[in-house]
Protein backbone atom coordinates (compact mmCIF):
# COMPACT_ATOMS: atom_id res chain seq x y z
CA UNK A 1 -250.08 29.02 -8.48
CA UNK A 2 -250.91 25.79 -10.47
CA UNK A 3 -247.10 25.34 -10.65
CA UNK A 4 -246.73 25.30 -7.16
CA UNK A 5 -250.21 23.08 -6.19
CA UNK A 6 -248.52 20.52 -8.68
CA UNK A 7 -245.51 20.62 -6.86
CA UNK A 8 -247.13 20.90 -3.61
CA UNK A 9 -249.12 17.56 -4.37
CA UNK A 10 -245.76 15.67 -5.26
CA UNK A 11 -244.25 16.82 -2.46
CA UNK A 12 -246.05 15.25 0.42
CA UNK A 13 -242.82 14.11 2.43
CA UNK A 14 -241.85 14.15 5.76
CA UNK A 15 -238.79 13.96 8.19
CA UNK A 16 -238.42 10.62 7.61
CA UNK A 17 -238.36 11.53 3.43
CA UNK A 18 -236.72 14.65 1.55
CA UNK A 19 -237.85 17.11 -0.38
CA UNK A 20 -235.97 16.64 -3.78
CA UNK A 21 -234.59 18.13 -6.50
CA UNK A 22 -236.90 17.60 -9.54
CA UNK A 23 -235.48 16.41 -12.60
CA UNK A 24 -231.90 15.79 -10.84
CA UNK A 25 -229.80 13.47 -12.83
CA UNK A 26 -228.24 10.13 -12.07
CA UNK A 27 -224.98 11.31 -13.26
CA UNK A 28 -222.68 12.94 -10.85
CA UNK A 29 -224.58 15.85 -8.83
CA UNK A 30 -223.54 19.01 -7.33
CA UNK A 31 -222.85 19.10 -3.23
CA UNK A 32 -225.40 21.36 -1.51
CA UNK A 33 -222.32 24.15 -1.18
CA UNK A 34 -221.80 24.01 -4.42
CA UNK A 35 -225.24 24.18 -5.67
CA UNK A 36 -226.48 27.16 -3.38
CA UNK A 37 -223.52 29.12 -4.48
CA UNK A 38 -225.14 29.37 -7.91
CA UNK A 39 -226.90 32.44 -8.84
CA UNK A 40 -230.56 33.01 -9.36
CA UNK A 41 -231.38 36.37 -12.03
CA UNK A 42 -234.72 36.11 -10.63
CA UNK A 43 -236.92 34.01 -7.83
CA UNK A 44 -240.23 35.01 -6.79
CA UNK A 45 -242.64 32.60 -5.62
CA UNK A 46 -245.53 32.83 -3.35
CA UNK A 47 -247.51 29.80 -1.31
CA UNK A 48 -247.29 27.24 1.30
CA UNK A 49 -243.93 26.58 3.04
CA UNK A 50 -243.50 23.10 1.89
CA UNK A 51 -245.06 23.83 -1.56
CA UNK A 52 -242.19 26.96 -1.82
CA UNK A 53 -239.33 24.71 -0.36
CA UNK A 54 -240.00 21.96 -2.80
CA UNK A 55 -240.01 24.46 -5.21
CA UNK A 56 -236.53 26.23 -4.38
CA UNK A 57 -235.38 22.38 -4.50
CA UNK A 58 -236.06 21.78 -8.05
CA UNK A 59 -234.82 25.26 -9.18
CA UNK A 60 -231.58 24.96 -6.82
CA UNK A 61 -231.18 21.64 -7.59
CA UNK A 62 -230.52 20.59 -4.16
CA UNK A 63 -232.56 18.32 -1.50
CA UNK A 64 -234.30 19.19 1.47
CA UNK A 65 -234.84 17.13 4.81
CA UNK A 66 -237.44 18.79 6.81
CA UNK A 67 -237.35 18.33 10.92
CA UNK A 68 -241.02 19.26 10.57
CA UNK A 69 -241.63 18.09 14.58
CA UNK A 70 -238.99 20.77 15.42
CA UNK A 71 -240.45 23.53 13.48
CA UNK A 72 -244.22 23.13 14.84
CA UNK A 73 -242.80 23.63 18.52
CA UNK A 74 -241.05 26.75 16.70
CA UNK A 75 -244.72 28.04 15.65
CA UNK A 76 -243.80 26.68 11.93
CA UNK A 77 -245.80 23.94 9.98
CA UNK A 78 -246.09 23.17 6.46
CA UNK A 79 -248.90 25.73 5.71
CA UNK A 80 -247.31 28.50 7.00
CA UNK A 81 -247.33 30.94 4.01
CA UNK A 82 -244.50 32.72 2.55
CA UNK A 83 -244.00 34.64 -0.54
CA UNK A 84 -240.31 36.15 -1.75
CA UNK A 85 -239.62 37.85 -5.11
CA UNK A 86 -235.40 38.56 -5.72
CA UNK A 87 -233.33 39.36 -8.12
CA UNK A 88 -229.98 38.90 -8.88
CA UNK A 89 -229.19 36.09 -5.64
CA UNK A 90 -227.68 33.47 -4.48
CA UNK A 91 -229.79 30.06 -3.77
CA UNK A 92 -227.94 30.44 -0.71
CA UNK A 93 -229.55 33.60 0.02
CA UNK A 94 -232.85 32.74 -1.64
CA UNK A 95 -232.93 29.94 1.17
CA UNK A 96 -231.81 32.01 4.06
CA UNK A 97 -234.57 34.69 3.34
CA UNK A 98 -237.38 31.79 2.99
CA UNK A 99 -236.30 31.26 6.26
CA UNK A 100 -236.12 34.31 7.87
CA UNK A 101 -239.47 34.76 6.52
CA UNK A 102 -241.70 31.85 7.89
CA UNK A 103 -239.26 32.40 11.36
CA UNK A 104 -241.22 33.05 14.57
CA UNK A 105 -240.39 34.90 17.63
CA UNK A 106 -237.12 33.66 19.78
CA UNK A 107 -236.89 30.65 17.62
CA UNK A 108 -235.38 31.18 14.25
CA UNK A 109 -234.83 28.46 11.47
CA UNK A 110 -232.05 27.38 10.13
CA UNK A 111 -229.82 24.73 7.35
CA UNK A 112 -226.62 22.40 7.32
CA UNK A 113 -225.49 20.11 4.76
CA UNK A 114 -225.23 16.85 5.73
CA UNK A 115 -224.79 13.51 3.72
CA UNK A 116 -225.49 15.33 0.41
CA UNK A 117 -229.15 16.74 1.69
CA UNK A 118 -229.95 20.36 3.21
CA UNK A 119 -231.59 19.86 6.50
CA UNK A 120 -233.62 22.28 7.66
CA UNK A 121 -234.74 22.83 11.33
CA UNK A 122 -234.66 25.05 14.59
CA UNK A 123 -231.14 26.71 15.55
CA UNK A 124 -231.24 24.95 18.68
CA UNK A 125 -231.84 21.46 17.02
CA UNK A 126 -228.76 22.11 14.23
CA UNK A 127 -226.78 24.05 17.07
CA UNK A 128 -227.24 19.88 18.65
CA UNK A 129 -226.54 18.08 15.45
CA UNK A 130 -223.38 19.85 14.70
CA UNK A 131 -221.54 18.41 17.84
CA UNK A 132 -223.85 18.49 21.12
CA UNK A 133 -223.81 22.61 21.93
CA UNK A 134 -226.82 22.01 24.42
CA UNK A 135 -224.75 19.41 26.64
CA UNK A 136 -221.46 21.77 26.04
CA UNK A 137 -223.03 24.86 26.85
CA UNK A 138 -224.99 23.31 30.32
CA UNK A 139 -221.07 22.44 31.41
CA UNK A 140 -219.22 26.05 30.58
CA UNK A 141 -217.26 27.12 33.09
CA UNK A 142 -216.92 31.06 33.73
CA UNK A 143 -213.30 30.68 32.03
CA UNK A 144 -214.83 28.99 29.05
CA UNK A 145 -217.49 31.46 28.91
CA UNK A 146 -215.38 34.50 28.38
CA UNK A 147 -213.03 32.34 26.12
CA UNK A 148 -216.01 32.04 23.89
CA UNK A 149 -216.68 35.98 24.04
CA UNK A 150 -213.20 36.29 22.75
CA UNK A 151 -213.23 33.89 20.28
CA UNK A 152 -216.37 35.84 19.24
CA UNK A 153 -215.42 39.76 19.57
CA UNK A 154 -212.07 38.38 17.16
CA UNK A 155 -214.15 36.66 14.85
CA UNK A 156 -216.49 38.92 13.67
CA UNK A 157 -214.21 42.03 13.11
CA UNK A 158 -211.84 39.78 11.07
CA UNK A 159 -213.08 36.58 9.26
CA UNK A 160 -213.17 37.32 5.85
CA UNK A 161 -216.43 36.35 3.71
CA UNK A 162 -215.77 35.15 0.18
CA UNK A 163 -218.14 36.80 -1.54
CA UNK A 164 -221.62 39.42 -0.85
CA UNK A 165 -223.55 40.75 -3.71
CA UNK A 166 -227.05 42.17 -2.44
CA UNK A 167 -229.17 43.84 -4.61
CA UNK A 168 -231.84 45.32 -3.06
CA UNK A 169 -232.44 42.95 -0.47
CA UNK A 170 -234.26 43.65 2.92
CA UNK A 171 -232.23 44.57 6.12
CA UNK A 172 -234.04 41.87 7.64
CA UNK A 173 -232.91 39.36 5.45
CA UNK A 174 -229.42 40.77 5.54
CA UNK A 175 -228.98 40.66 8.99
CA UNK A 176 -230.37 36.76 8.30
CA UNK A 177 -227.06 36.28 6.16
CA UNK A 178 -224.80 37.38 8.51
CA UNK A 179 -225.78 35.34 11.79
CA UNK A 180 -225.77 32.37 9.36
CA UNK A 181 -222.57 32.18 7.73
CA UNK A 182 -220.88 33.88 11.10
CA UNK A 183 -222.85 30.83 13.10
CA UNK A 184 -222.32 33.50 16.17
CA UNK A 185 -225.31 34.13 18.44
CA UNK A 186 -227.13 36.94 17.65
CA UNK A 187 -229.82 39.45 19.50
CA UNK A 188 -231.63 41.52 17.06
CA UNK A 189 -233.76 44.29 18.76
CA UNK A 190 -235.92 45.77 16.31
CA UNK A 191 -238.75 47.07 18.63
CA UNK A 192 -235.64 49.48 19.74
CA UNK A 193 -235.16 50.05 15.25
CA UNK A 194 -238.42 50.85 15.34
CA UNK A 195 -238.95 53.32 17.60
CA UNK A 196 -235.68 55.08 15.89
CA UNK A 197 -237.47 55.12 12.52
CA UNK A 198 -235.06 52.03 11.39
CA UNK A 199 -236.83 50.12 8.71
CA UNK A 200 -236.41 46.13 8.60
CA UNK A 201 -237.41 46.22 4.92
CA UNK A 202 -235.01 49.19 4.05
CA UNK A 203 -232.98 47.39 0.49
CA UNK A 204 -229.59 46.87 0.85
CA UNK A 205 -227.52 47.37 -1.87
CA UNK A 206 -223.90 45.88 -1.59
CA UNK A 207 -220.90 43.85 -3.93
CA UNK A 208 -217.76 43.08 -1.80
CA UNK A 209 -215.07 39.96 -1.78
CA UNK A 210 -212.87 39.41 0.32
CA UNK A 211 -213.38 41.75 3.46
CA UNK A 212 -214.18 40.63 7.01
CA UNK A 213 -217.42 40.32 8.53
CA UNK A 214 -217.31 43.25 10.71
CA UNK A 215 -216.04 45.53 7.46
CA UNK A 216 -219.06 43.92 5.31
CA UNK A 217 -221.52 44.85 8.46
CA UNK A 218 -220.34 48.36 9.27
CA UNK A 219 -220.95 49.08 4.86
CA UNK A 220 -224.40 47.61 5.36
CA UNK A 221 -225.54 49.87 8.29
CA UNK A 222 -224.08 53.05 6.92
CA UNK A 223 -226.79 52.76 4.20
CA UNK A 224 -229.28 51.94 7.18
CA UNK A 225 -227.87 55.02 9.35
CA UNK A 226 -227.76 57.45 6.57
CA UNK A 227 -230.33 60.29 7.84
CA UNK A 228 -229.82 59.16 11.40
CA UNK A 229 -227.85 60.90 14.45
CA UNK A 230 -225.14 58.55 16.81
CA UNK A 231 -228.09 57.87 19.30
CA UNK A 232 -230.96 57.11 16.64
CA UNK A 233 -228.44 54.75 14.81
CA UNK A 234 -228.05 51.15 14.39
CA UNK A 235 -225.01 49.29 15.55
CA UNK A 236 -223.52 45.96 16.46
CA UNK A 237 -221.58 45.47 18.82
CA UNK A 238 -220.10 42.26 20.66
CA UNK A 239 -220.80 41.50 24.49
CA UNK A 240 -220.42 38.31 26.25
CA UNK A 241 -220.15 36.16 23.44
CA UNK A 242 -223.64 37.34 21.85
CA UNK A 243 -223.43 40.06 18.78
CA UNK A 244 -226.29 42.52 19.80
CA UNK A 245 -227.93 44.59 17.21
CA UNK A 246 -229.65 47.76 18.11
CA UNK A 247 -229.74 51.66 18.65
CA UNK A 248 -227.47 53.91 20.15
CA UNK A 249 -229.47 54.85 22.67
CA UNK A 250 -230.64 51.08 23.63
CA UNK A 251 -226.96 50.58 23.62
CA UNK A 252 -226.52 53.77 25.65
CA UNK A 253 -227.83 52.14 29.05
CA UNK A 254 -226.06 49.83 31.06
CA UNK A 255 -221.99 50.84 32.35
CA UNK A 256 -219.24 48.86 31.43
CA UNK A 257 -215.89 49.35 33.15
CA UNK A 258 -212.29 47.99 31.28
CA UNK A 259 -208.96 49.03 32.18
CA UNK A 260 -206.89 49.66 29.95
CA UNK A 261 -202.54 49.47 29.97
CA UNK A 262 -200.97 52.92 28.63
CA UNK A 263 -197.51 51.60 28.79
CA UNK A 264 -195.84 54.43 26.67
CA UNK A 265 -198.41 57.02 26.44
CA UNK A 266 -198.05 58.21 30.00
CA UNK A 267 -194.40 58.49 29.78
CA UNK A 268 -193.21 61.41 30.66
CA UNK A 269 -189.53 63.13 30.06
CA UNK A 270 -188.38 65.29 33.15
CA UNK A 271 -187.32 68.78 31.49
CA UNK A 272 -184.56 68.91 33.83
CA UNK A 273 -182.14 71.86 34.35
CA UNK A 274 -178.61 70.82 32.70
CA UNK A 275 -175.62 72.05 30.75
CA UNK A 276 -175.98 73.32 27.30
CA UNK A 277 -173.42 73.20 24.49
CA UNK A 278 -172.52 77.11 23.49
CA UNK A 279 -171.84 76.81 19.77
CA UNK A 280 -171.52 80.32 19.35
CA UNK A 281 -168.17 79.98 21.96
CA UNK A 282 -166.93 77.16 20.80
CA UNK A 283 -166.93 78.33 17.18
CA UNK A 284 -164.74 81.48 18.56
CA UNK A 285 -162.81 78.88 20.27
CA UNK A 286 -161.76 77.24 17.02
CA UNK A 287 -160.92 80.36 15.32
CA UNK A 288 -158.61 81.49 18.57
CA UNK A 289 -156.95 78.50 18.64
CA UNK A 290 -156.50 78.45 14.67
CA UNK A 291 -154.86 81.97 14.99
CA UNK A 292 -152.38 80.85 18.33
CA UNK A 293 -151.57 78.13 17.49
CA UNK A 294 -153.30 75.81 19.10
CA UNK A 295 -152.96 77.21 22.98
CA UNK A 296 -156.37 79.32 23.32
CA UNK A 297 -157.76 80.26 26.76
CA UNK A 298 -161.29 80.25 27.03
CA UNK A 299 -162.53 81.53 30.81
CA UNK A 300 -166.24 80.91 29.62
CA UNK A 301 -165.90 77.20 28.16
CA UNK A 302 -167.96 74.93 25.82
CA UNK A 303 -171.02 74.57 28.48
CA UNK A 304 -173.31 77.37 29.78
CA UNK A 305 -175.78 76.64 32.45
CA UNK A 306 -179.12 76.12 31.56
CA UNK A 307 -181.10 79.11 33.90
CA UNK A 308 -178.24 81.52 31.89
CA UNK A 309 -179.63 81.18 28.58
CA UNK A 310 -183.56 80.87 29.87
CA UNK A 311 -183.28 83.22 32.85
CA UNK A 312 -186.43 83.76 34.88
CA UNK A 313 -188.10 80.31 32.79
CA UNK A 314 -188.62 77.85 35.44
CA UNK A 315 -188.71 74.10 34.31
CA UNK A 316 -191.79 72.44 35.43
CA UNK A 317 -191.99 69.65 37.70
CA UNK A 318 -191.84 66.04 37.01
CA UNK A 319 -195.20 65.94 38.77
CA UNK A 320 -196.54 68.90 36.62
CA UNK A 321 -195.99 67.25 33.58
CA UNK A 322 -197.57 64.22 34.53
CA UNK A 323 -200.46 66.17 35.07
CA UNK A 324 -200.28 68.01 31.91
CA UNK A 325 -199.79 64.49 29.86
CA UNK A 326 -202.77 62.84 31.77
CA UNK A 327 -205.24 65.27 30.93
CA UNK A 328 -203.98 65.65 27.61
CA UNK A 329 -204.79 61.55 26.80
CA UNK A 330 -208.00 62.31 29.08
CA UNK A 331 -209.15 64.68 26.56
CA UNK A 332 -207.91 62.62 23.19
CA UNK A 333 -210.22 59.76 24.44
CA UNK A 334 -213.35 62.14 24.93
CA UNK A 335 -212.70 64.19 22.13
CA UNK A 336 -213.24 60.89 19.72
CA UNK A 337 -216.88 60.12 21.15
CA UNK A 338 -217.70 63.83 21.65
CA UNK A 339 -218.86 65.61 25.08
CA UNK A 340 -222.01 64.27 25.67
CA UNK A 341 -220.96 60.78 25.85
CA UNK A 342 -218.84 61.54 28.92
CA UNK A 343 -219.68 63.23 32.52
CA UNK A 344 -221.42 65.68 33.35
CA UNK A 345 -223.22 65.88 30.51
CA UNK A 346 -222.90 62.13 29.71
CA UNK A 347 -222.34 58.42 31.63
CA UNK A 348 -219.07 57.97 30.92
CA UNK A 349 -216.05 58.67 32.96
CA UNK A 350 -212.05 58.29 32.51
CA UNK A 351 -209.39 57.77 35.40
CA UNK A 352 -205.96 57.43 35.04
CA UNK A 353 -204.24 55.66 37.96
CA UNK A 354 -200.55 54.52 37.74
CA UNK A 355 -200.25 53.47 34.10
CA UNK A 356 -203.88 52.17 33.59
CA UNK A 357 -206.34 54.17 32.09
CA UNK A 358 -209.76 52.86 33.73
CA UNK A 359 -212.88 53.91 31.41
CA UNK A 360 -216.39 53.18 32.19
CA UNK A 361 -218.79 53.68 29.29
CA UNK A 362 -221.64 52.21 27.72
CA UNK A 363 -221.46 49.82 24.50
CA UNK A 364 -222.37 52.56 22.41
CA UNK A 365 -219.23 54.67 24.01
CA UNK A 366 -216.88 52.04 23.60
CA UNK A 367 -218.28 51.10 19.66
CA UNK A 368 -217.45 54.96 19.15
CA UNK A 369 -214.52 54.62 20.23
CA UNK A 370 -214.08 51.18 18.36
CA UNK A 371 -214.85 53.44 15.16
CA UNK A 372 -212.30 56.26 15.85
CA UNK A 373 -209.42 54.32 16.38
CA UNK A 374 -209.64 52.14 12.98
């Protein structure tokens, strides 16, 4: 604690000032990527926000700038206390879990490098510095809108993160990591989490390159789901451009319909009545003909009708075997999510009209199904 009152004391600076890296050298010095991609054996420090930022400065050697007017509207001054002990980190991480710490309600705090500094303020207010998203988002249009969904709902199963090595570190703080370096909006409901028994300081243990986003997240919340049924368990899932985090049965609430093209899997072959090739004759053929000399008489032919060799086995309708094929992809689709997701004894329903498969379902139907067809 003496450290950090010394540090605190030499510290004093505001927006208009940094928060810098002690003992940084004149020589040439690290960018703030660079030097929050360095790894930390051990951090734990305890005290005032401003006393623990300038304190992650000197040992990440990086600077801070410090929107301090933005962060008192958030419910965040300089005194707010924090205290984090980790091992085995990131600075990057180190910085995002200070963060998530002294964070307050609807209005969490976040970074971006700018100019060689780390500034540190509000979401909304870096959301504004990186290019005017208030102004943007005001002027959407319902087309842009659900552009933006998509661009999400692709991202996040697919955009591959470098590097994650988390030992032991909160699901809280994990959950912190992803909406940062995803930058996607994010709705975290952990009043549903913990009704379901879902811990937010549950440690996370995980050490992946080179996998997507949505690959890294499902790893994470199997260790959070472990003793946990489909409806108790923790999911995300994307929906109009927001990635919402909560229970299966939060998620099991509001109906979603999306229709869906079948193309080929409602195509059906008519098993039409038609001639069949008698091998049996036509090998006897060949041996009559072998033995006359070429001028054999068959009265039978090559070709029997179909109803002689299947008497009394009626082919079925063209209509009958759409019926048959429908119900079979019916029952594919609610045999992946199990019974009680669909009607009666669930929400869910399935049509098949033409060659669209309509299926209304909740978000926790359609992640299941999500899950069984990867």
């Amino acid at each position: 604690m003496k450290r950090l009152t010394w540090l605190w004391l030499c510290g004093v600076v505001w927006w208009s000032g940094a928060l810098p890296a002690a003992g940084a050298s004149p020589g040439r010095k690290l960018s703030p990527e660079d030097a929050l991609k360095k790894k930390a054996e051990r951090y734990a420090v305890k005290g005032s926000f401003r006393a623990v930022l300038v304190d992650l400065a000197s040992q990440a050697g990086v600077t801070f700038r410090v929107d301090w007017a933005a962060l008192a509207k958030a419910g965040v001054t300089d005194k707010t206390q924090v205290a984090v002990e980790l091992d085995d980190v990131l600075w990057r991480q180190v910085l995002e879990v200070v963060l998530s710490r002294v964070s307050r309600g609807g209005s969490p705090i976040g970074w971006r490098a700018d100019s060689g500094d780390i500034i540190i303020s509000t979401h909304k207010q870096i959301l504004e510095m990186e290019g005017g998203a208030k102004v943007a988002a005001a002027s959407l249009r319902p087309r842009q809108v659900k552009d933006a969904s998509k661009r999400v709902e692709e991202a996040m199963p697919r955009a591959a993160v470098p590097e994650i090595q988390f030992n032991k570190l909160p699901f809280r703080d994990v959950l912190t990591f992803f909406k940062t370096v995803t930058k996607a909006n994010f709705h975290i409901n952990w009043r549903a989490m913990e009704q379901a028994g879902i811990d937010p300081q549950t440690p996370i243990d995980l050490d992946v390159r080179g996998i997507s986003t949505g690959r890294a997240m499902d790893l994470v919340f199997s260790q959070v789901n472990a003793d946990h049924d489909k409806f108790t368990s923790v999911y995300w899932v994307v929906h109009r451009g927001v990635v919402l985090i909560s229970t299966g049965n939060d998620l099991n609430r509001e109906l979603i319909t999306k229709v869906i093209d079948a193309g080929g899997a409602l195509l059906v072959q008519p098993d039409s009545v038609g001639p069949r090739i008698d091998f049996g004759q036509a090998t006897q053929d060949m041996s009559n003909m072998s033995q006359s000399g070429g001028g054999g008489n068959n009265a039978g032919g090559l070709f029997r009708d179909e109803d002689e060799r299947d008497r009394g086995e009626q082919p079925k309708s063209y209509a009958e075997q759409k019926k048959e094929q429908t119900e079979k992809l019916i029952a594919t689709i609610k045999g992946m999510t199990g019974p009680d997701m669909w009607d009666p004894e669930g929400k869910g329903s399935v049509r098949v009209i033409n060659s669209k498969i309509i299926i209304t379902q909740t978000l926790l139907g359609f992640k299941l199904l999500e899950k069984a067809l990867r």
